[in-house]
Protein backbone atom coordinates (compact mmCIF):
# COMPACT_ATOMS: atom_id res chain seq x y z
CA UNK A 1 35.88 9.15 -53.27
CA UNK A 2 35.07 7.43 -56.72
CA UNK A 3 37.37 4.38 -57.56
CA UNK A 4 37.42 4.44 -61.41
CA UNK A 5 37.47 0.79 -63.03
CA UNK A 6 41.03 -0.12 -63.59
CA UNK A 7 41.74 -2.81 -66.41
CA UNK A 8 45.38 -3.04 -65.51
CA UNK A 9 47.39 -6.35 -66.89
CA UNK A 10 49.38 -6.00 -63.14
CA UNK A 11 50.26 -4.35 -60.95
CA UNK A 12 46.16 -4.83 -61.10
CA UNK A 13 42.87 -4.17 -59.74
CA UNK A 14 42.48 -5.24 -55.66
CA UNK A 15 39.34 -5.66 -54.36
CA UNK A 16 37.66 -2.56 -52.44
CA UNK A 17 37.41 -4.61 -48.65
CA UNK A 18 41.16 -5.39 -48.72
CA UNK A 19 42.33 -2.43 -48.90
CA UNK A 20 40.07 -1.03 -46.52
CA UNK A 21 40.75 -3.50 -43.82
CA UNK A 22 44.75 -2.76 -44.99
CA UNK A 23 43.96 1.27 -44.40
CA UNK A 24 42.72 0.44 -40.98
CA UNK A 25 45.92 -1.50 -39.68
CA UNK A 26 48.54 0.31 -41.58
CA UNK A 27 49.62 2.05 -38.06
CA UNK A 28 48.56 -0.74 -35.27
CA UNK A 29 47.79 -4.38 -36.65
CA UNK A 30 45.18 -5.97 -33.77
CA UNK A 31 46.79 -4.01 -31.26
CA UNK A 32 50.49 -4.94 -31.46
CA UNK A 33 51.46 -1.41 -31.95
CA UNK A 34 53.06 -1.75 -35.34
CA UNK A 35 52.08 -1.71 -38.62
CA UNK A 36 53.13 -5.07 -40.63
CA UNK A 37 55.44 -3.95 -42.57
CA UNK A 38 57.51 -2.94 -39.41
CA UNK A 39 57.23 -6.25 -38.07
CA UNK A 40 60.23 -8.88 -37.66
CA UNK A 41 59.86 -11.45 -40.41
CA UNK A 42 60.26 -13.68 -37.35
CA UNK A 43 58.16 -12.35 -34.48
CA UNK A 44 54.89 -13.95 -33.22
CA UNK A 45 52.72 -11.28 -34.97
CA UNK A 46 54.41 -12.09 -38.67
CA UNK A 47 54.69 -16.19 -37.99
CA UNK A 48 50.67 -16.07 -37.31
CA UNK A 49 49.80 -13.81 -40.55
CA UNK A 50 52.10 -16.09 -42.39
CA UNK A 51 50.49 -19.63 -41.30
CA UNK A 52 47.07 -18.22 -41.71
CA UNK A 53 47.79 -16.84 -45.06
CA UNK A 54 49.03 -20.64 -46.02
CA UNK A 55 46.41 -22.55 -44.51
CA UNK A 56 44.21 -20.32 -46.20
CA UNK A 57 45.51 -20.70 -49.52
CA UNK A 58 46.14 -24.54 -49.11
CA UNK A 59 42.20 -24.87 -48.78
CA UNK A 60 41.47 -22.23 -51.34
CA UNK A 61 43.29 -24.28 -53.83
CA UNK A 62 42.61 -28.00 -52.62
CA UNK A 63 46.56 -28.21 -52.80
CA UNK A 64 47.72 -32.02 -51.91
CA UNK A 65 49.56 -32.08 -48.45
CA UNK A 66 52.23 -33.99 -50.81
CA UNK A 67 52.87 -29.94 -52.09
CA UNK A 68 54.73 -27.39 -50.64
CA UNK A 69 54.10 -23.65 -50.54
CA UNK A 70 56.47 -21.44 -51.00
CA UNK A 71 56.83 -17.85 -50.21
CA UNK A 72 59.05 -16.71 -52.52
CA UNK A 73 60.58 -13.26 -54.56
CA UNK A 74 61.54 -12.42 -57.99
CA UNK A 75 58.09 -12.61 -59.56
CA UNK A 76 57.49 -14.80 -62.85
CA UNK A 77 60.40 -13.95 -64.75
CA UNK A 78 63.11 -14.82 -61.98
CA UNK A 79 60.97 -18.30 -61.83
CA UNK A 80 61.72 -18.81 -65.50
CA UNK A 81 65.55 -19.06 -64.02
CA UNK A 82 65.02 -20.68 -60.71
CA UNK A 83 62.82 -23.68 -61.94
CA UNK A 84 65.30 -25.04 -64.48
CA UNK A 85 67.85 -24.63 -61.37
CA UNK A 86 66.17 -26.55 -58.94
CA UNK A 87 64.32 -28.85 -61.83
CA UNK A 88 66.69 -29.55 -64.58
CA UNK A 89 69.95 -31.29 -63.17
CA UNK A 90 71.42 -29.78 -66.01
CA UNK A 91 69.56 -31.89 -68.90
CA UNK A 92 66.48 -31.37 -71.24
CA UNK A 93 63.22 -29.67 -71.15
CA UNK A 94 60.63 -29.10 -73.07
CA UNK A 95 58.51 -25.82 -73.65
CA UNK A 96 55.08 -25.12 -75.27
CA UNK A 97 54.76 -21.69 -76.97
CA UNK A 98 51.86 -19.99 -76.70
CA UNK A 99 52.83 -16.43 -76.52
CA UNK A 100 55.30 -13.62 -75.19
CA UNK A 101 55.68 -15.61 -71.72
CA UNK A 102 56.43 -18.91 -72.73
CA UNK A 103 58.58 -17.63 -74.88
CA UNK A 104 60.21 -15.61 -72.27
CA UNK A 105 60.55 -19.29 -70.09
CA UNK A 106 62.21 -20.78 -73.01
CA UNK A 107 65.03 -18.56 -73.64
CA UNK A 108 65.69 -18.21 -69.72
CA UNK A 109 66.37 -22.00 -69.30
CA UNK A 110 68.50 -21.97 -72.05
CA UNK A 111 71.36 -20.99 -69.91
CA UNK A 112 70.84 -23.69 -67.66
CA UNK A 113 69.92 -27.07 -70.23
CA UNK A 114 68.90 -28.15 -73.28
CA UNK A 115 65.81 -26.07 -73.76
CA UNK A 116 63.87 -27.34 -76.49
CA UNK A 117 60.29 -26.45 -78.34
CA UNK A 118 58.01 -29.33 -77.50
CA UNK A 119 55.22 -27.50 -79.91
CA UNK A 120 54.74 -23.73 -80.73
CA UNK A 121 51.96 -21.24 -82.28
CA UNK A 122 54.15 -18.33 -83.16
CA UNK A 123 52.79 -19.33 -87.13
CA UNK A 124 49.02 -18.13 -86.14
CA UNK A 125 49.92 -15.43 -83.85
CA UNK A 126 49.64 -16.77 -80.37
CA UNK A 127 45.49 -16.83 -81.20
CA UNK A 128 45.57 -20.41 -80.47
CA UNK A 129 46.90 -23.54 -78.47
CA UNK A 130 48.51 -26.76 -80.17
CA UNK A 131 47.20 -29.33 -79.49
CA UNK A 132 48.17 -31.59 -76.73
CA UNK A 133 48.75 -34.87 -79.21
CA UNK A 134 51.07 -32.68 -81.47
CA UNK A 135 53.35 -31.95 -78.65
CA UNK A 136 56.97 -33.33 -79.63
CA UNK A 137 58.06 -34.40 -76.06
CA UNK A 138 61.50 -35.74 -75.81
CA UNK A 139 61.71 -39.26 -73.48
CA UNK A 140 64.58 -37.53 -71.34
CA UNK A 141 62.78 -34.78 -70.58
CA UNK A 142 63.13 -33.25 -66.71
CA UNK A 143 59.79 -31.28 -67.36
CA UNK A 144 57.63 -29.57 -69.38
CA UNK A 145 56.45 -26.47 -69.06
CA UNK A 146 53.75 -24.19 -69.96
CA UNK A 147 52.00 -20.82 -69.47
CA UNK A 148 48.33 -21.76 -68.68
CA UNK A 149 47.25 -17.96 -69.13
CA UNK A 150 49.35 -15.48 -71.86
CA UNK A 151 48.35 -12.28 -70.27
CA UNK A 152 49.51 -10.78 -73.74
CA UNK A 153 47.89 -12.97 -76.56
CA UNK A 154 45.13 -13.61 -74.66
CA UNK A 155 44.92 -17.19 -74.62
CA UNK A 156 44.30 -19.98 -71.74
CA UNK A 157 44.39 -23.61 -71.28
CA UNK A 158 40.99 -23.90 -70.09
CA UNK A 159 41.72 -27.56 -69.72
CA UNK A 160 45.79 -28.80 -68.11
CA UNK A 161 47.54 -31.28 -70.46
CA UNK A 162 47.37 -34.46 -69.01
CA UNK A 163 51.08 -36.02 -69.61
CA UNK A 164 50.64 -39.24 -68.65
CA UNK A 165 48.05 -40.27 -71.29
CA UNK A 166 51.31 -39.02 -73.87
CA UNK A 167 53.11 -41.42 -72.79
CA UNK A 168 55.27 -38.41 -71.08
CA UNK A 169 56.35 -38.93 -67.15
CA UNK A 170 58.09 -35.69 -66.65
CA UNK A 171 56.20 -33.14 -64.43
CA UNK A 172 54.64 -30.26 -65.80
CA UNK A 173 55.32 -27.09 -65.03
CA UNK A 174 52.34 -24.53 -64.81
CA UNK A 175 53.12 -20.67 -65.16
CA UNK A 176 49.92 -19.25 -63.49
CA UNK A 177 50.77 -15.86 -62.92
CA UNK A 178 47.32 -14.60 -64.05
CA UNK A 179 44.82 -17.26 -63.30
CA UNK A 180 45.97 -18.67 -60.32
CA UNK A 181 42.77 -18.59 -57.84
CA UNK A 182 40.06 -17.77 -60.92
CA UNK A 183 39.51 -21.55 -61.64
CA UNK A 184 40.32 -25.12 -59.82
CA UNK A 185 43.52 -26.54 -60.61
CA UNK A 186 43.76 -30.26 -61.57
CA UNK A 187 46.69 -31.21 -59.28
CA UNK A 188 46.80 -34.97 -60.66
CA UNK A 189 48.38 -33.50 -63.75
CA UNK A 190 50.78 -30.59 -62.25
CA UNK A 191 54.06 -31.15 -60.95
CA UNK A 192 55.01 -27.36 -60.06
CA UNK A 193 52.87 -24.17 -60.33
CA UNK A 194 54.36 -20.69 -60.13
CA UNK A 195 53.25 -17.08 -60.30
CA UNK A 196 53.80 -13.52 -59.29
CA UNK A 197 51.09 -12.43 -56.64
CA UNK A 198 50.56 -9.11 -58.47
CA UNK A 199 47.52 -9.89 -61.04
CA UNK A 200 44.97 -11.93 -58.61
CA UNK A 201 46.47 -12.33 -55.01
CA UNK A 202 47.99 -9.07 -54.08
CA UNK A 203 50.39 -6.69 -54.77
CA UNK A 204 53.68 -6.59 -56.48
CA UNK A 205 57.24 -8.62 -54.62
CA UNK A 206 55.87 -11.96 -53.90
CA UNK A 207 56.00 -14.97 -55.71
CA UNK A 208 54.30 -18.47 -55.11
CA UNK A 209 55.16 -21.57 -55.94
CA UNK A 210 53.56 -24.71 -55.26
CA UNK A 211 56.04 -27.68 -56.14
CA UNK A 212 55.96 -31.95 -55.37
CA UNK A 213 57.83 -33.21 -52.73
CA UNK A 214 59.32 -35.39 -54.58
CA UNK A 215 60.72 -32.39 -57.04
CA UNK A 216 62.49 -30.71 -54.03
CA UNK A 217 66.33 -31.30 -53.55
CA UNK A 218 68.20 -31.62 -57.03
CA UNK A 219 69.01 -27.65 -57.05
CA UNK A 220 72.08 -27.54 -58.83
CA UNK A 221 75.60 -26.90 -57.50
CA UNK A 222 75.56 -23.08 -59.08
CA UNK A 223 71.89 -21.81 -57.16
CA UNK A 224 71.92 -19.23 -55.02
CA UNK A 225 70.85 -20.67 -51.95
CA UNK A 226 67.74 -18.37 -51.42
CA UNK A 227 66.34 -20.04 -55.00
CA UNK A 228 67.03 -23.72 -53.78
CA UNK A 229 63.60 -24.91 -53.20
CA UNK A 230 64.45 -27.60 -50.22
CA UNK A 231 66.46 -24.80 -48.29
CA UNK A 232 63.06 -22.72 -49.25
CA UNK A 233 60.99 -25.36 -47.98
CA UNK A 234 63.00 -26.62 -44.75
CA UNK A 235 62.82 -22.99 -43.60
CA UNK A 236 58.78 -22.65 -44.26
CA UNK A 237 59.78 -19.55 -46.65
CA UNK A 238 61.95 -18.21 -43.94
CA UNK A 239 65.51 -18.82 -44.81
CA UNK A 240 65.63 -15.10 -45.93
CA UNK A 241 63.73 -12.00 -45.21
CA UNK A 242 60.68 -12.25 -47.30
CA UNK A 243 57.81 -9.71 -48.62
CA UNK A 244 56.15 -10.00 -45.51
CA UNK A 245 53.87 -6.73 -46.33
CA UNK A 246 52.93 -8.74 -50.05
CA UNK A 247 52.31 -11.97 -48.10
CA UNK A 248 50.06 -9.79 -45.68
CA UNK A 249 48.05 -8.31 -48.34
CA UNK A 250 47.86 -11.96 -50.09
CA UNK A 251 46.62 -13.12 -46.99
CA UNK A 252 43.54 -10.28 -46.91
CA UNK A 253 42.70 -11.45 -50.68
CA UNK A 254 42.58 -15.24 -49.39
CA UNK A 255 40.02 -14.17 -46.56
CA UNK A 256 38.14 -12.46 -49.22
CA UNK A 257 37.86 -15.37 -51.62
CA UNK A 258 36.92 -17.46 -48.81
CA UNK A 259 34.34 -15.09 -47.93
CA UNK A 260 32.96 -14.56 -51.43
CA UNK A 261 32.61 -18.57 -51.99
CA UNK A 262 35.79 -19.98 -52.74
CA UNK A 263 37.49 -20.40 -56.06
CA UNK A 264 34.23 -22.13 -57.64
CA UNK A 265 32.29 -19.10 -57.00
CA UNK A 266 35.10 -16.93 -58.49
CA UNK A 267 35.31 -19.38 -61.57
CA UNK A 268 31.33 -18.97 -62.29
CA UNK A 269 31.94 -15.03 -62.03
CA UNK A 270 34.69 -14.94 -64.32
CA UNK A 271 32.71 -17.28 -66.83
CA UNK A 272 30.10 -14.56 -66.58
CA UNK A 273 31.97 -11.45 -67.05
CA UNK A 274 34.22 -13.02 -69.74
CA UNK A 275 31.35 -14.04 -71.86
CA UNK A 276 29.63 -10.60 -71.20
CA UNK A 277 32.67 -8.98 -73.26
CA UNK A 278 33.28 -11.34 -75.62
CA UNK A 279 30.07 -11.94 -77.07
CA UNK A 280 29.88 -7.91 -77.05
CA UNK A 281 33.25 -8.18 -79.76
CA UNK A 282 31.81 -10.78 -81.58
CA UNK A 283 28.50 -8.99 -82.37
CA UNK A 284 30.27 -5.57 -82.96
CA UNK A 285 31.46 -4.45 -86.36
CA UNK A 286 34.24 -1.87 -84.64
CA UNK A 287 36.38 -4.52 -82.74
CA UNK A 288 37.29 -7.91 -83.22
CA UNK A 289 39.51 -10.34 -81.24
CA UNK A 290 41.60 -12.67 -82.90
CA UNK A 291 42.01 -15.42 -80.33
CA UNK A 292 40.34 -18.84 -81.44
CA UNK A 293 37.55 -19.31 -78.94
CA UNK A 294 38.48 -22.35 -77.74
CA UNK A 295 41.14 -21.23 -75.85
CA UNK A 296 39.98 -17.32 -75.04
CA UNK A 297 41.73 -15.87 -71.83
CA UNK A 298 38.88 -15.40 -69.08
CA UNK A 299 41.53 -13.00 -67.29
CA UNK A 300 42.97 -10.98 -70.34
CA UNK A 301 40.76 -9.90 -73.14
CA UNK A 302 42.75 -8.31 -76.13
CA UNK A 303 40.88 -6.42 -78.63
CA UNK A 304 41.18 -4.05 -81.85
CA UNK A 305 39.66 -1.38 -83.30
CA UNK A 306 39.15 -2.06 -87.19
CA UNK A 307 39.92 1.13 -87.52
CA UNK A 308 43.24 2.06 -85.41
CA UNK A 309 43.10 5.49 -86.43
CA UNK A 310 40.74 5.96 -83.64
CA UNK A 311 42.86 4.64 -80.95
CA UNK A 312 43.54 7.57 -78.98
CA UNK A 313 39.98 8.77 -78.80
CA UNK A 314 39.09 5.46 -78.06
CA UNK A 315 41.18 5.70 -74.82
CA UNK A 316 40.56 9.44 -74.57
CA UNK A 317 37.06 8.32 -73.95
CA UNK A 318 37.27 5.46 -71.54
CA UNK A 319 39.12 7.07 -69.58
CA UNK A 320 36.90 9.97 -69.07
CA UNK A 321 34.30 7.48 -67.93
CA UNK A 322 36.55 5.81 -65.52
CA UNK A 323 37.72 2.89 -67.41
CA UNK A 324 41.38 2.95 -67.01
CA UNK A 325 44.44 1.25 -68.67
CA UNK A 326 42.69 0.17 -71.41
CA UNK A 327 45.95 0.25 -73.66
CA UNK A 328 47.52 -2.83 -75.30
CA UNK A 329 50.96 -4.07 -74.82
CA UNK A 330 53.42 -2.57 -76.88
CA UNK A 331 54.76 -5.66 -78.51
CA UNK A 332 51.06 -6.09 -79.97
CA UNK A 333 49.09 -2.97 -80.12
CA UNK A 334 45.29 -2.54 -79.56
CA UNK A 335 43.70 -2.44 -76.49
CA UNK A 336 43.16 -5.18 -73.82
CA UNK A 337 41.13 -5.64 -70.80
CA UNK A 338 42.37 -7.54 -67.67
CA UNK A 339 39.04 -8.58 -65.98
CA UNK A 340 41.09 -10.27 -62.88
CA UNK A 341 38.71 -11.83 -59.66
CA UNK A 342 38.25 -8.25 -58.13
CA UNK A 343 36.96 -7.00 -61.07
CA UNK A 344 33.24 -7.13 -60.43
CA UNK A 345 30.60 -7.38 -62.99
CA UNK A 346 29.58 -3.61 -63.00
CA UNK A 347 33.06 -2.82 -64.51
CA UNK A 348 32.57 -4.83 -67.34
CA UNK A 349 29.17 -4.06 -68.40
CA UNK A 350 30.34 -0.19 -67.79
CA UNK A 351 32.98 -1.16 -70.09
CA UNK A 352 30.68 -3.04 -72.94
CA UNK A 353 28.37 0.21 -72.26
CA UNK A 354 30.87 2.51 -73.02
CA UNK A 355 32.41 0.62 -76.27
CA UNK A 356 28.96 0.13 -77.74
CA UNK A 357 28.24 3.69 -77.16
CA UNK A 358 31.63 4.89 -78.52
CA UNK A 359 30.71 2.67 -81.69
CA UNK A 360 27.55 4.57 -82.21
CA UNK A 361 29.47 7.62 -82.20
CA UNK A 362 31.84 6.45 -85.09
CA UNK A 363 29.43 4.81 -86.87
């Protein structure tokens, strides 16, 4: 069977041994007899899949044992509602804009505080950040969040805010849906990360978040129970039935990263396949991508044809040659590549093959 090369923004691209190794235990996981996803949350087969899969992850990510790790539903956008219940105690915070998720964030909180906009860059398009010492922080702010990586736009902080040298003691909150595990994270600055599983550790239903200690326990009055993080945490992501087949498959990608040298190994190969395509678009006289460079997304690569006229064949072709969901979002058009950690090399230079050959053809 071929495997085309699929550029999905998420659900995304898995890596080829982890779903192999989840083919062979679909019916009988190391001889228990069952397949996971039959399994009681609870049982002595789950429990071990579920500590292994934390461990794991706690080394992948160098996360301080002063952070917990929780297994969790809902995906991003159900974050953007349980953070500011578990973070706010009902007063201010403080968003930075960078693009359709932030935004997103911003509006959800609203119902639950004083949601203000700390800085935005909705004037240039979302094709850059603003800059750290612009940021207009408020001093009773509970925290201040941002989207390190707008799958959308296209832009990443390649670099976390340090809030501290602002003058700012509120945590910050870190969206990283789709970078999580493609580049170290500077824990010293973060005060909770989340992100939906489904663009770099697995598939769709779970949600992690990795939150401070010391942030755990001011839930308000009004959350449900199953989004109180301390209730969460004091039941090691057990208090309710949770995607234990997600948290399986999560736990294959972990083993694989580990295997494959660990998230500075994965870094350097996104570095390389990111610069690969982008220094394609900036030498080509058919696309162009608007993002400053500064701050280009190493995970989501959004591009245009000068010419949009020649959209469809555009995708007509790729996906003849295997190169699937190529398409933009709808909100901004064009096309956009998600080059997420299982995305190996080969797809992207079949990709900048393919482009610079379809350029010839319209030249």
């Amino acid at each position: 069977m071929s495997r085309a090369f699929n550029f999905s923004a998420g659900p995304a691209v898995m890596p080829e041994a982890v779903l192999q190794q989840a083919a062979t235990d679909m019916l009988d996981w190391q001889g228990s007899g069952m397949s996971v996803m039959e399994m009681s949350h609870r049982g002595k087969e789950f429990i071990s899949i579920y500590e292994q899969a934390e461990t794991d992850l706690r080394e992948l990510l160098a996360v301080p044992a002063n952070f917990k790790i929780l297994f969790m539903q809902g995906g991003g956008l159900a974050e953007n509602a349980i953070v500011p219940l578990n973070l706010s105690q009902g007063g201010a915070m403080d968003f930075v804009l960078t693009g359709s998720w932030s935004q997103k964030s911003h509006k959800e909180a609203g119902k639950y505080g004083a949601a203000r906009v700390a800085a935005s860059a909705q004037a240039d398009g979302f094709t850059s950040l603003p800059s750290p010492a612009s940021w207009q922080i408020g001093a009773d702010s509970r925290y201040v969040h941002i989207c390190g990586n707008e799958t959308i736009h296209g832009v990443e902080f390649h670099e976390l805010p340090d809030l501290k040298a602002l003058g700012c003691n509120a945590p910050l909150v870190v969206d990283f849906s789709s970078h999580v595990a493609s580049r170290r994270v500077d824990w010293s600055r973060v005060g909770l990360a989340f992100g939906g599983a489904q663009k770099n550790l697995g598939p769709a239903g779970l949600t992690l978040v990795i939150v401070r200690e010391d942030l755990i326990g001011h839930a308000l009055p009004h959350c449900p129970s199953a989004f109180d993080y301390k209730l969460v945490a004091d039941n090691q992501s057990m208090y309710n039935t949770p995607p234990t087949y997600s948290i399986y498959i999560a736990g294959l990608v972990f083993q694989w990263l580990k295997k494959n040298g660990g998230i500075a190994a994965m870094e350097q190969r996104n570095i390389a396949k990111a610069q690969l395509l982008y220094d394609f678009l900036d030498s080509s006289s058919l696309y162009v991508n608007k993002v400053a460079k500064d701050c280009r997304s190493r995970m989501n690569v959004p591009f245009f044809l000068r010419d949009e006229s020649r959209n469809d064949a555009f995708l007509a072709g790729a996906k003849a040659a295997n190169l699937l969901q190529l398409k933009g979002h709808k909100s901004v058009g064009g096309m956009r590549a998600s080059i997420y950690n299982a995305m190996p090399l080969e797809g992207v230079q079949a990709l900048v093959t393919y482009m610079r050959e379809f350029e010839k053809t319209q030249a």
